[in-house]
N, C-alpha and C. Protein backbone atom coordinates (compact mmCIF):
# COMPACT_ATOMS: atom_id res chain seq x y z
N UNK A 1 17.79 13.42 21.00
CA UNK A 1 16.71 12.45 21.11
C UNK A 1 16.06 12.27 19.74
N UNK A 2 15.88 11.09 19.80
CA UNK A 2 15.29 10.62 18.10
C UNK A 2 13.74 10.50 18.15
N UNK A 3 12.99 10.77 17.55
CA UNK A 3 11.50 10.68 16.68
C UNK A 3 11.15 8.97 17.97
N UNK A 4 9.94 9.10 18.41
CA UNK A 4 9.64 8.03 18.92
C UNK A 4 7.94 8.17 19.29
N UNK A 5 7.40 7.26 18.80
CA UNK A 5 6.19 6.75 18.24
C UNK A 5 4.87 7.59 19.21
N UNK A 6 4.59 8.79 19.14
CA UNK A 6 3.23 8.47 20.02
C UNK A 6 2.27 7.59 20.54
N UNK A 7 1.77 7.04 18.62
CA UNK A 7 1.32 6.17 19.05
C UNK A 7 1.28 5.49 17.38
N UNK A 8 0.59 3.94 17.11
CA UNK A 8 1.02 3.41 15.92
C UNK A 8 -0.54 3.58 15.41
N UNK A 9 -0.10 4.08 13.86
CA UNK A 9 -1.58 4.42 13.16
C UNK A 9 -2.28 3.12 13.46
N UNK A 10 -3.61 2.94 14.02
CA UNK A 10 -4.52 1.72 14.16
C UNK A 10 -4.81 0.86 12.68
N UNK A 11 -4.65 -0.02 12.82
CA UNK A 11 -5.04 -0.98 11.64
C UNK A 11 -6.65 -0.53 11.19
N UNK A 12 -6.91 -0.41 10.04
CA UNK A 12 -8.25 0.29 9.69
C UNK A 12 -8.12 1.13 9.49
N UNK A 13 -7.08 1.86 10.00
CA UNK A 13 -7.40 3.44 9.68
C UNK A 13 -7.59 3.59 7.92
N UNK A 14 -8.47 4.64 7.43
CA UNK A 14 -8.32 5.18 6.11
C UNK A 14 -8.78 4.10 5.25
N UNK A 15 -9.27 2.44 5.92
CA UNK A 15 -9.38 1.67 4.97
C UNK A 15 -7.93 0.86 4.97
N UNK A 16 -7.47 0.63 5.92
CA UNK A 16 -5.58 0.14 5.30
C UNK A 16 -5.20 -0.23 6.31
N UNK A 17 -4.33 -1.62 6.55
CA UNK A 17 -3.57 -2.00 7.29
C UNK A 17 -2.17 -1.27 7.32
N UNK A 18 -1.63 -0.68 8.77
CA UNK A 18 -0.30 -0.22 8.78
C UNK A 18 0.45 -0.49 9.62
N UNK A 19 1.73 -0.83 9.22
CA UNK A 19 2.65 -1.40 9.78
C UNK A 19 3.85 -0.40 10.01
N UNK A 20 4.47 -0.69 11.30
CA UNK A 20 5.42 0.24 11.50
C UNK A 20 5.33 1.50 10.97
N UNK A 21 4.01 1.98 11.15
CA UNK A 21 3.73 2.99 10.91
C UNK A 21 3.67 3.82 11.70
N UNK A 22 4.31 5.06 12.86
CA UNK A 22 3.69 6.15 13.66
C UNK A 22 3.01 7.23 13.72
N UNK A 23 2.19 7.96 14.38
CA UNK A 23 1.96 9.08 14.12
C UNK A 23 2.66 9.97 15.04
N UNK A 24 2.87 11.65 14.64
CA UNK A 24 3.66 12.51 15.29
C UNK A 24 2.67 13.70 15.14
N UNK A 25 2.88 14.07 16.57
CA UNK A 25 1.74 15.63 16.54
C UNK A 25 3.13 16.79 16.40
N UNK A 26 2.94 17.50 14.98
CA UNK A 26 4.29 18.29 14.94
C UNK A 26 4.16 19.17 15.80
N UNK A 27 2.81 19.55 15.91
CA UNK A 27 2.76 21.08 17.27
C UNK A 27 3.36 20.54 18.44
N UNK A 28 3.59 19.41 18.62
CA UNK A 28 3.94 18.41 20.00
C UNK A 28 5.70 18.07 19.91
N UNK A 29 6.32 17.73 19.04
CA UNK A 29 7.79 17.67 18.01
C UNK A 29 7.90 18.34 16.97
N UNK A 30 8.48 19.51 17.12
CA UNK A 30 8.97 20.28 15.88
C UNK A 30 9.98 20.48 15.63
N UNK A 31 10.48 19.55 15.95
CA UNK A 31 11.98 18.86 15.95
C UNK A 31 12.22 18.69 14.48
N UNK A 32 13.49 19.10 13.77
CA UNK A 32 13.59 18.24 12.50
C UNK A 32 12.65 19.05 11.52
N UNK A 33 12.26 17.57 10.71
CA UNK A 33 11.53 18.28 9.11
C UNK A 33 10.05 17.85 9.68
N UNK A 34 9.88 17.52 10.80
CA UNK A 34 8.33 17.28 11.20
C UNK A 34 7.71 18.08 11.12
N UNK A 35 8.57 19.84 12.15
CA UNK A 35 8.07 21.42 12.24
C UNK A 35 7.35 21.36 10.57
N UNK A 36 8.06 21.01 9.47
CA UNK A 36 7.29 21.22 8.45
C UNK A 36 7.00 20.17 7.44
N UNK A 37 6.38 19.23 8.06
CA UNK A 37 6.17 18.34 7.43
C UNK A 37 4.37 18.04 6.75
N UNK A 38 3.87 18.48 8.14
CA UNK A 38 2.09 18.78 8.20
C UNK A 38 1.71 19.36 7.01
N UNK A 39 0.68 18.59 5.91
CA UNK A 39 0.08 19.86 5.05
C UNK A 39 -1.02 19.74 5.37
N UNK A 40 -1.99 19.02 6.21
CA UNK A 40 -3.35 18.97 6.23
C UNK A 40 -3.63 19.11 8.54
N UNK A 41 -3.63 19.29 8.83
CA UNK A 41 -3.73 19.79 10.21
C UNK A 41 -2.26 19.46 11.02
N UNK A 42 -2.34 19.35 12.07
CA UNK A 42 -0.56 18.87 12.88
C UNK A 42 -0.29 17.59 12.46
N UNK A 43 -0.79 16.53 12.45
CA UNK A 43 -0.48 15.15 12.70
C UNK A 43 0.01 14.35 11.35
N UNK A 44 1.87 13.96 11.45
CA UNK A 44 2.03 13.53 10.33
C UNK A 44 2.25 11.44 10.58
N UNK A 45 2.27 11.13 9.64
CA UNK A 45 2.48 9.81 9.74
C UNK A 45 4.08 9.43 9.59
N UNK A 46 4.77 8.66 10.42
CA UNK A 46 6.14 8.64 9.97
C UNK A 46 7.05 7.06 10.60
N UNK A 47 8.15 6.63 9.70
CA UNK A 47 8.28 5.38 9.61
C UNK A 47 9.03 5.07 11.61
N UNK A 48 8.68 4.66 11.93
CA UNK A 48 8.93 4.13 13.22
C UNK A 48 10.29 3.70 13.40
N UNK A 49 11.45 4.08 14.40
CA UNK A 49 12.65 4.17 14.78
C UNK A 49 13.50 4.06 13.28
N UNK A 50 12.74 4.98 12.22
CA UNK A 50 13.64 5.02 11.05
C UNK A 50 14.11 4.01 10.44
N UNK A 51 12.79 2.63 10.27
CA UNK A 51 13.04 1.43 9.63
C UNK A 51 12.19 1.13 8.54
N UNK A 52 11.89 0.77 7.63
CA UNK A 52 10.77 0.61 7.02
C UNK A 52 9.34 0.36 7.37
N UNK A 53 8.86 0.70 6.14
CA UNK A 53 7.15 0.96 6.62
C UNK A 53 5.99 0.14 6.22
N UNK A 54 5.22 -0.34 5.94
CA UNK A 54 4.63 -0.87 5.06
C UNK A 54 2.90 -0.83 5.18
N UNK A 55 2.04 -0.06 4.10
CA UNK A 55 0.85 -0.16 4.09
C UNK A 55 -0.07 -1.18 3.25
N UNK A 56 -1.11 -1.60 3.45
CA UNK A 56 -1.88 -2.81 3.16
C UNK A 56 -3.12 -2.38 2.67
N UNK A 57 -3.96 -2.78 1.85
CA UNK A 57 -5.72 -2.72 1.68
C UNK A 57 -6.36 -3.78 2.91
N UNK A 58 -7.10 -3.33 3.53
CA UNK A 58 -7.67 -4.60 4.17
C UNK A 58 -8.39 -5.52 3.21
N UNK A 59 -8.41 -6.40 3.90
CA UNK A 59 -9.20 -7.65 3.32
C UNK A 59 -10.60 -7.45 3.42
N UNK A 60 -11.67 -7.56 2.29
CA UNK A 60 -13.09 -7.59 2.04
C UNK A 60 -13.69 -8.79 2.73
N UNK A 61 -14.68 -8.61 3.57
CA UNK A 61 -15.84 -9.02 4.35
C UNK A 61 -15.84 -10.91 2.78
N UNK A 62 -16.20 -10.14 1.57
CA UNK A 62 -16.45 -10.89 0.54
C UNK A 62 -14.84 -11.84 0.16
N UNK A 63 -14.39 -11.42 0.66
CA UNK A 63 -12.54 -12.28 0.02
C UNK A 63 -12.22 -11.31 -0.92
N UNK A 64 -12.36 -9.99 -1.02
CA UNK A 64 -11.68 -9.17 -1.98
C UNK A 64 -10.10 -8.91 -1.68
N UNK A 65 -9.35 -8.89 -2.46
CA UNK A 65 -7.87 -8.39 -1.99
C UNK A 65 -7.51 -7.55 -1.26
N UNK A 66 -8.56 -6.85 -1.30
CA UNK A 66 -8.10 -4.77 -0.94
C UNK A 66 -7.42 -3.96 -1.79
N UNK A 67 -7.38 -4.57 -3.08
CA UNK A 67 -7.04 -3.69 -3.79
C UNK A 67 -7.25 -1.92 -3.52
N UNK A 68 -6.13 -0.93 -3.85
CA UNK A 68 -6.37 0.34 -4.15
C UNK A 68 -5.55 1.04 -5.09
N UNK A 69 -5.55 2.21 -5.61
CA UNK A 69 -5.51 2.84 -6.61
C UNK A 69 -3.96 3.85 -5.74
N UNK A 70 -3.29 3.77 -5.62
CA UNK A 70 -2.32 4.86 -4.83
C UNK A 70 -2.14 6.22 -5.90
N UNK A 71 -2.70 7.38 -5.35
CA UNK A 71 -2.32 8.62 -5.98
C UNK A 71 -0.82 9.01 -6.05
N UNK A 72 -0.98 9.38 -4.47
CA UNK A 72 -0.09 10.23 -4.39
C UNK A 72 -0.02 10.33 -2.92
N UNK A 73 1.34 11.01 -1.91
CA UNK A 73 1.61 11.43 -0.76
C UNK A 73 2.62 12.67 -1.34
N UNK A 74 2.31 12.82 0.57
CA UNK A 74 3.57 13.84 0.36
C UNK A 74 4.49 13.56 1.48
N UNK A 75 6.16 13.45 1.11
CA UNK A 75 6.76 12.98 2.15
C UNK A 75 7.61 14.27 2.44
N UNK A 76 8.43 14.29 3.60
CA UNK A 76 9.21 14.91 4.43
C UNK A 76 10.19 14.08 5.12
N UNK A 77 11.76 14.51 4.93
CA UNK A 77 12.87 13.89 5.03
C UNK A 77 12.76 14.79 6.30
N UNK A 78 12.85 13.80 8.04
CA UNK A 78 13.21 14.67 8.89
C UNK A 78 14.21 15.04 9.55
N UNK A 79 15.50 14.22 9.56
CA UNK A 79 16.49 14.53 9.99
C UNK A 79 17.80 14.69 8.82
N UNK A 80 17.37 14.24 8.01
CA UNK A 80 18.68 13.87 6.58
C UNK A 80 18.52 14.89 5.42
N UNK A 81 19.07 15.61 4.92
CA UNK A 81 18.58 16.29 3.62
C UNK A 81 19.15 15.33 2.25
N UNK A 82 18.13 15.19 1.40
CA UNK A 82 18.54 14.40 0.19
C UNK A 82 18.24 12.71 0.68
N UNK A 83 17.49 12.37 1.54
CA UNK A 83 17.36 11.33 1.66
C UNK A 83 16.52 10.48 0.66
N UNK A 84 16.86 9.31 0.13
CA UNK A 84 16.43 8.77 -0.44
C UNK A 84 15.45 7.47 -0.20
N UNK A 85 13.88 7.68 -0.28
CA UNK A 85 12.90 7.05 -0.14
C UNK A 85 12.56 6.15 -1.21
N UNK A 86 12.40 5.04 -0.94
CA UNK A 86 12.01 3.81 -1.69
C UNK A 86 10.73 3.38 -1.78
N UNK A 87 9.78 3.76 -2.75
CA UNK A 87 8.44 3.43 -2.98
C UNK A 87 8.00 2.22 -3.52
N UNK A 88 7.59 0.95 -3.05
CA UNK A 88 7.24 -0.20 -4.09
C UNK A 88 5.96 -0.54 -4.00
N UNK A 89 5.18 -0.94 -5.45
CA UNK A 89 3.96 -1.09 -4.78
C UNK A 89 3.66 -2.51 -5.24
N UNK A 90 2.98 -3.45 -4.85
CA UNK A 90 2.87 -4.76 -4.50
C UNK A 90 0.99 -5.72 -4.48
N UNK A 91 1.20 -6.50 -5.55
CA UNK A 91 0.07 -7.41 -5.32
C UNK A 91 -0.14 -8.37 -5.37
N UNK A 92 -0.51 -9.18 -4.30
CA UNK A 92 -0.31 -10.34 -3.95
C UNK A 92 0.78 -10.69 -3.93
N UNK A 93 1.96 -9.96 -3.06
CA UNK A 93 3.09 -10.24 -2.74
C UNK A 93 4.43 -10.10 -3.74
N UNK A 94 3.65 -10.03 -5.09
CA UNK A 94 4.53 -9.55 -6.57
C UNK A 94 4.73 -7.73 -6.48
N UNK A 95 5.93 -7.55 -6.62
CA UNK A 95 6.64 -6.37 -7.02
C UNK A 95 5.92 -6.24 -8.30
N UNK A 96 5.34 -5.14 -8.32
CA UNK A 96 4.52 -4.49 -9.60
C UNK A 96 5.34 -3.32 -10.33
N UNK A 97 5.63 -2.18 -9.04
CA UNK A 97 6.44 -0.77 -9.12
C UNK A 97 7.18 -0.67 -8.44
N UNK A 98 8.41 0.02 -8.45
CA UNK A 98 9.28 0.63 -7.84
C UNK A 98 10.20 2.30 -8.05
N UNK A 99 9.81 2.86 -7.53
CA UNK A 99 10.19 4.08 -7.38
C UNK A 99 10.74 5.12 -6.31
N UNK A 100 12.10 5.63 -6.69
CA UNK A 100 12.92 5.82 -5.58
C UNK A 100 13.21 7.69 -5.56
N UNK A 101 12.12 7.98 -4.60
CA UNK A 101 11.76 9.61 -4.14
C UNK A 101 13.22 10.23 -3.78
N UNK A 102 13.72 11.66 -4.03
CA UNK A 102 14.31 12.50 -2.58
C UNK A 102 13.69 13.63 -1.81
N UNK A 103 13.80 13.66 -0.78
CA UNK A 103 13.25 14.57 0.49
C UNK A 103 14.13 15.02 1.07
N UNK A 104 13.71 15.93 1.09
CA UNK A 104 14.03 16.99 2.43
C UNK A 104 13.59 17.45 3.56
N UNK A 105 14.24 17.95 4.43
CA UNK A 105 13.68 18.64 5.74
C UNK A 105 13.06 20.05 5.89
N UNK A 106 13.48 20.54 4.42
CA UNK A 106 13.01 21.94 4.54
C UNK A 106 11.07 22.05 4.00
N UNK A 107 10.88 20.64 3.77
CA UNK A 107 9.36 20.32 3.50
C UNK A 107 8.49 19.63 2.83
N UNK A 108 7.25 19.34 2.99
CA UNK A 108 6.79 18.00 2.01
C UNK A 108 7.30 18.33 0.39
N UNK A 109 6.83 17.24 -0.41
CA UNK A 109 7.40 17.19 -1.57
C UNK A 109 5.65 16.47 -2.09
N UNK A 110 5.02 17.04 -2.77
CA UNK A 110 3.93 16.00 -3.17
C UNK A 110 4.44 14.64 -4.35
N UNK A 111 4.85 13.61 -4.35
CA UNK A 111 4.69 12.48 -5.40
C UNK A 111 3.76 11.71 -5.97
N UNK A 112 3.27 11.87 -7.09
CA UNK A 112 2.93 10.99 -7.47
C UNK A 112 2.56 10.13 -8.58
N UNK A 113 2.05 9.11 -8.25
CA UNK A 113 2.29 7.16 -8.54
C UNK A 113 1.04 7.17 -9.21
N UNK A 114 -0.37 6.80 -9.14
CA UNK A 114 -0.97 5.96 -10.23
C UNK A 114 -0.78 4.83 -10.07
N UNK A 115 -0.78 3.98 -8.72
CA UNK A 115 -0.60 2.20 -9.66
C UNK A 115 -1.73 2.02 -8.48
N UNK A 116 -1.97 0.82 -8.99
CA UNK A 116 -3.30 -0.25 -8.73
C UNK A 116 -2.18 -1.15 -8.26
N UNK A 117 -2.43 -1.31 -6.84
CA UNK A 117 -1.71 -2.32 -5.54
C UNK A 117 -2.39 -2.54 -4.89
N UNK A 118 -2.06 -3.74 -3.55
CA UNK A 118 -2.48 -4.54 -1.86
C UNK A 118 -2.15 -3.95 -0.97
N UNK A 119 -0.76 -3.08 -1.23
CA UNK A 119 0.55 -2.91 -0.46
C UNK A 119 0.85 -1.86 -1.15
N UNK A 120 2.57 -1.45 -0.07
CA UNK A 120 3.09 -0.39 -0.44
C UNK A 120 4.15 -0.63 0.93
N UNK A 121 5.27 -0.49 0.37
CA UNK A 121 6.80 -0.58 0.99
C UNK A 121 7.26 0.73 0.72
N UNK A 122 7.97 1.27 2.17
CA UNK A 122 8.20 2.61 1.87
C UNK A 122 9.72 2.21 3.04
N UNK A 123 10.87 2.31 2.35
CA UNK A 123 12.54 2.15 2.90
C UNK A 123 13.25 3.69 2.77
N UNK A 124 13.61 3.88 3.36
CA UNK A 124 14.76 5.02 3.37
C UNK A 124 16.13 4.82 3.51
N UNK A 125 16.98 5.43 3.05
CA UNK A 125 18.41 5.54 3.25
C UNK A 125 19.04 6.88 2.52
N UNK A 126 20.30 6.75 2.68
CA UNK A 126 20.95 7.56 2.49
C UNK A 126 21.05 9.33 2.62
N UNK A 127 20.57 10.28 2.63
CA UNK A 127 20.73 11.65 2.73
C UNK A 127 22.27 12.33 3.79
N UNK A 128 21.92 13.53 3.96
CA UNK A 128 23.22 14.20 4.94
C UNK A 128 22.43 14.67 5.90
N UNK A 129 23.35 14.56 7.09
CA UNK A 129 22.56 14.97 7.69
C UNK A 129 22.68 16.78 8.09
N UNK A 130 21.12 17.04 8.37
CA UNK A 130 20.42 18.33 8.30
C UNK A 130 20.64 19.28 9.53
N UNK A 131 21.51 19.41 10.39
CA UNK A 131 21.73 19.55 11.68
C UNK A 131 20.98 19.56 12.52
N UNK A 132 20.48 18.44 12.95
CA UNK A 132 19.88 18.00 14.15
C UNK A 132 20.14 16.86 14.77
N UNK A 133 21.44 17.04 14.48
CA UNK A 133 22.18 15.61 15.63
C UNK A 133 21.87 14.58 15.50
N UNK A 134 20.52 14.75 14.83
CA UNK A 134 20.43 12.32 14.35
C UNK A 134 20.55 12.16 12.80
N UNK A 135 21.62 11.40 13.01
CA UNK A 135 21.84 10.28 11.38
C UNK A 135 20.87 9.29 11.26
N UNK A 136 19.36 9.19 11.16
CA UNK A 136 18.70 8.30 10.74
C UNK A 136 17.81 8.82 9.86
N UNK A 137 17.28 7.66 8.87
CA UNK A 137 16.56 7.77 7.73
C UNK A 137 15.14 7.59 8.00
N UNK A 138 14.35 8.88 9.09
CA UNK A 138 12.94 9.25 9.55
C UNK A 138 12.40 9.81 8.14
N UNK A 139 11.57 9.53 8.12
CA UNK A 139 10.52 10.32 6.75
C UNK A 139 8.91 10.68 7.34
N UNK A 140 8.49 11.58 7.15
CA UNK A 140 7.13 11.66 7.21
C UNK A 140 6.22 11.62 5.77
N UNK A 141 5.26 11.23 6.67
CA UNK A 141 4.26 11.39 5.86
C UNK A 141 2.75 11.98 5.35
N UNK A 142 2.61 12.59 4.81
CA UNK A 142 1.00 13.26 5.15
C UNK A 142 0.33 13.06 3.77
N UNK A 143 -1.04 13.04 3.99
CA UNK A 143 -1.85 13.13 2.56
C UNK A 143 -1.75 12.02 1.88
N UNK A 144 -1.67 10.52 2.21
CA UNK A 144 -1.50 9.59 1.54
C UNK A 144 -2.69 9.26 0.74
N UNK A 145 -3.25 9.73 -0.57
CA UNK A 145 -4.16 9.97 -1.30
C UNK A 145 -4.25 8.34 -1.86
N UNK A 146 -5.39 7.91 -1.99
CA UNK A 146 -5.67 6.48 -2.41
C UNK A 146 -7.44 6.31 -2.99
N UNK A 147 -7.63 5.18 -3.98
CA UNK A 147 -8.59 4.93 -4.43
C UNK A 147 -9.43 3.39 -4.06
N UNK A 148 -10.10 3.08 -3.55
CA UNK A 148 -10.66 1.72 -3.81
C UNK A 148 -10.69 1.47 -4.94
N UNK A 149 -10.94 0.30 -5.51
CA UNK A 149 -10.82 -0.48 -6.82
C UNK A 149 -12.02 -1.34 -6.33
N UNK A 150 -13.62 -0.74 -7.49
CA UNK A 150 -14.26 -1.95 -7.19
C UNK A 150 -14.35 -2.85 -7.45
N UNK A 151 -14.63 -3.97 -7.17
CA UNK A 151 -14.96 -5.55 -7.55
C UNK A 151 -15.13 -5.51 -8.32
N UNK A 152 -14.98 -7.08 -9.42
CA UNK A 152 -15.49 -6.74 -10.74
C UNK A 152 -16.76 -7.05 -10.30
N UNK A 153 -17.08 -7.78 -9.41
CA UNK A 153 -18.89 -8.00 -9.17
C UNK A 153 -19.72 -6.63 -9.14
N UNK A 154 -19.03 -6.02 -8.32
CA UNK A 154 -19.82 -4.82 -8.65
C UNK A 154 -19.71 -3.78 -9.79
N UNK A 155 -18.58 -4.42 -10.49
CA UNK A 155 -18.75 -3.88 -11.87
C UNK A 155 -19.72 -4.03 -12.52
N UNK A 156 -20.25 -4.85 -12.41
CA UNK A 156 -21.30 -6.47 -13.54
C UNK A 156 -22.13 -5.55 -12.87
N UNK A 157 -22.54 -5.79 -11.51
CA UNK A 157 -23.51 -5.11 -10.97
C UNK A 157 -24.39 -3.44 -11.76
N UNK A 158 -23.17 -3.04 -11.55
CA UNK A 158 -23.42 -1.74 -12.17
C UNK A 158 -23.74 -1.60 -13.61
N UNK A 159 -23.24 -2.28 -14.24
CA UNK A 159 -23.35 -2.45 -15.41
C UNK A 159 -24.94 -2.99 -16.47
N UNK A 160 -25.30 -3.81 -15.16
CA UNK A 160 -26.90 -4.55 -15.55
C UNK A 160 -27.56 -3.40 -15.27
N UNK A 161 -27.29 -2.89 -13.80
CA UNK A 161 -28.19 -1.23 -13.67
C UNK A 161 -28.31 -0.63 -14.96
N UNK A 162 -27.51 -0.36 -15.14
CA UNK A 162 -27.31 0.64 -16.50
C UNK A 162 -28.05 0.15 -17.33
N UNK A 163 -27.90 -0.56 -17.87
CA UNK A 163 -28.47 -1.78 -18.85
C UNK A 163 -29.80 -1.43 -18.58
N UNK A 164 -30.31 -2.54 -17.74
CA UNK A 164 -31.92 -2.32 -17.71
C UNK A 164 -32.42 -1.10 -17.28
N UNK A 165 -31.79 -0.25 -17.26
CA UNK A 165 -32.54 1.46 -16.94
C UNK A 165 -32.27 2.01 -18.44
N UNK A 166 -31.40 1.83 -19.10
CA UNK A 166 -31.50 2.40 -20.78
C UNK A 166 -32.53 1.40 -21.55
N UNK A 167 -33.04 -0.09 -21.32
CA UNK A 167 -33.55 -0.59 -22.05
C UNK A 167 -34.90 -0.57 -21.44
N UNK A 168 -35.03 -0.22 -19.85
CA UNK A 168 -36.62 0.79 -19.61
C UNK A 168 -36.71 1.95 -20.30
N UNK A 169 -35.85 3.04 -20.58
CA UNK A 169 -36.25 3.92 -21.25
C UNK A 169 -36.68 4.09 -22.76
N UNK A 170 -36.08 2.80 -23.61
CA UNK A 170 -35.93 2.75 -24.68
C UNK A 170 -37.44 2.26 -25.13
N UNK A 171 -37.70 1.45 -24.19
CA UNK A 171 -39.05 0.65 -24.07
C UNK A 171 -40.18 1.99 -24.10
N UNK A 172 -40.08 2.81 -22.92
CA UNK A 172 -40.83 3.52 -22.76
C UNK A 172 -41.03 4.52 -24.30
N UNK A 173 -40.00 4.94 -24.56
CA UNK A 173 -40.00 6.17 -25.67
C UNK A 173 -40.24 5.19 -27.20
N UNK A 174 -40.78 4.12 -27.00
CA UNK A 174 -39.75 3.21 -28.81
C UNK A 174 -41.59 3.31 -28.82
C-alpha cells in the first residue's frame, strides 16, 4: 500500500498556498522513510500520490505578491533511495532557481536555498528502490523554513520612522 493523503495541508497554512501538498502523521505510517522523516514533532508534509508539489505566498489584503525569502527544508526520500528532488523557485510565474536535491529513506537531509520567490515547485524522480515494495517518487517534508519580504511601502515606512526619531533626537541634543 502506497502513502495516501490524510489530509491536504489547508491553504493558509504558515502564510502559503499549497498544492498537492499532504500531511502524514509518521507515529500513524511508519512505513518507508516517513518512520524517519519527522524532525520537529510526528507530522511530515509530503507530495501527494508521488506527483509534484507546489507552494505559493498568499496574496496581500494590499495587492502584494507574497513574496518570501525560502531558507531552507528538510526532505526525506520515502520509498526510493537516491531519489532525485527538483527544487524551482518562481516569480511571477518566471523560473528564477533551479536546484536538483538527493534523498534518502534512511532520513531528512537539511537544504538550503536563499532565494526571494511567489512559489516553489518541488518534482521527484528517479532513485532505487529502498525495500518497501513501492517504486514511486514520495518525498517528505518537514521544517520548510521561510521569510516574508516586506513591502517596499513599508520599507519607506520604516525608514521615515527612523528618520524623524534621529532628527527628534538631534534636535533635542543640537
Amino acid at each position: 500500500m502506497t502513502a495516501a493523503a490524510q489530509a491536504f495541508v489547508p491553504a493558509g497554512y504558515g502564510g502559503l498556498n499549497w498544492f498537492n501538498v499532504a500531511v502524514q502523521d509518521t507515529a500513524a505510517n511508519g512505513r518507508g522513510g516517513f518512520a524517519r522523516a519527522a524532525t520537529s514533532g510526528s507530522y511530515v508534509a509530503f507530495n501527494n500520490n508521488g506527483t509534484a508539489a507546489m507552494v505559493s505566498g498568499m496574496a496581500l489584503p494590499a495587492g502584494g505578491a507574497g513574496d518570501f525569502l525560502f531558507n531552507s527544508v528538510a526532505l526525506t526520500a520515502v520509498y526510493l533511495d537516491g531519489l532525485r528532488i527538483h527544487v524551482t523557485g518562481l516569480r511571477d510565474g518566471a523560473v528564477l532557481y533551479e536546484q536538483t536535491v538527493l534523498a534518502d529513506t534512511t532520513g531528512p537531509a537539511v537544504f538550503r536555498f536563499g532565494w526571494e520567490v511567489d512559489a516553489l515547485y518541488f518534482a521527484a524522480d528517479g532513485g532505487v528502490p529502498a525495500g518497501y515494495g513501492v517504486d514511486a517518487p514520495y518525498f517528505a517534508m518537514d521544517d520548510l523554513r521561510i521569510n516574508e519580504i516586506p513591502e517596499p511601502g513599508t520599507l519607506a515606512l520604516l525608514g521615515l520612522g527612523l528618520g524623524g526619531a534621529l532628527w527628534s533626537r538631534r534636535r533635542r541634543g543640537g
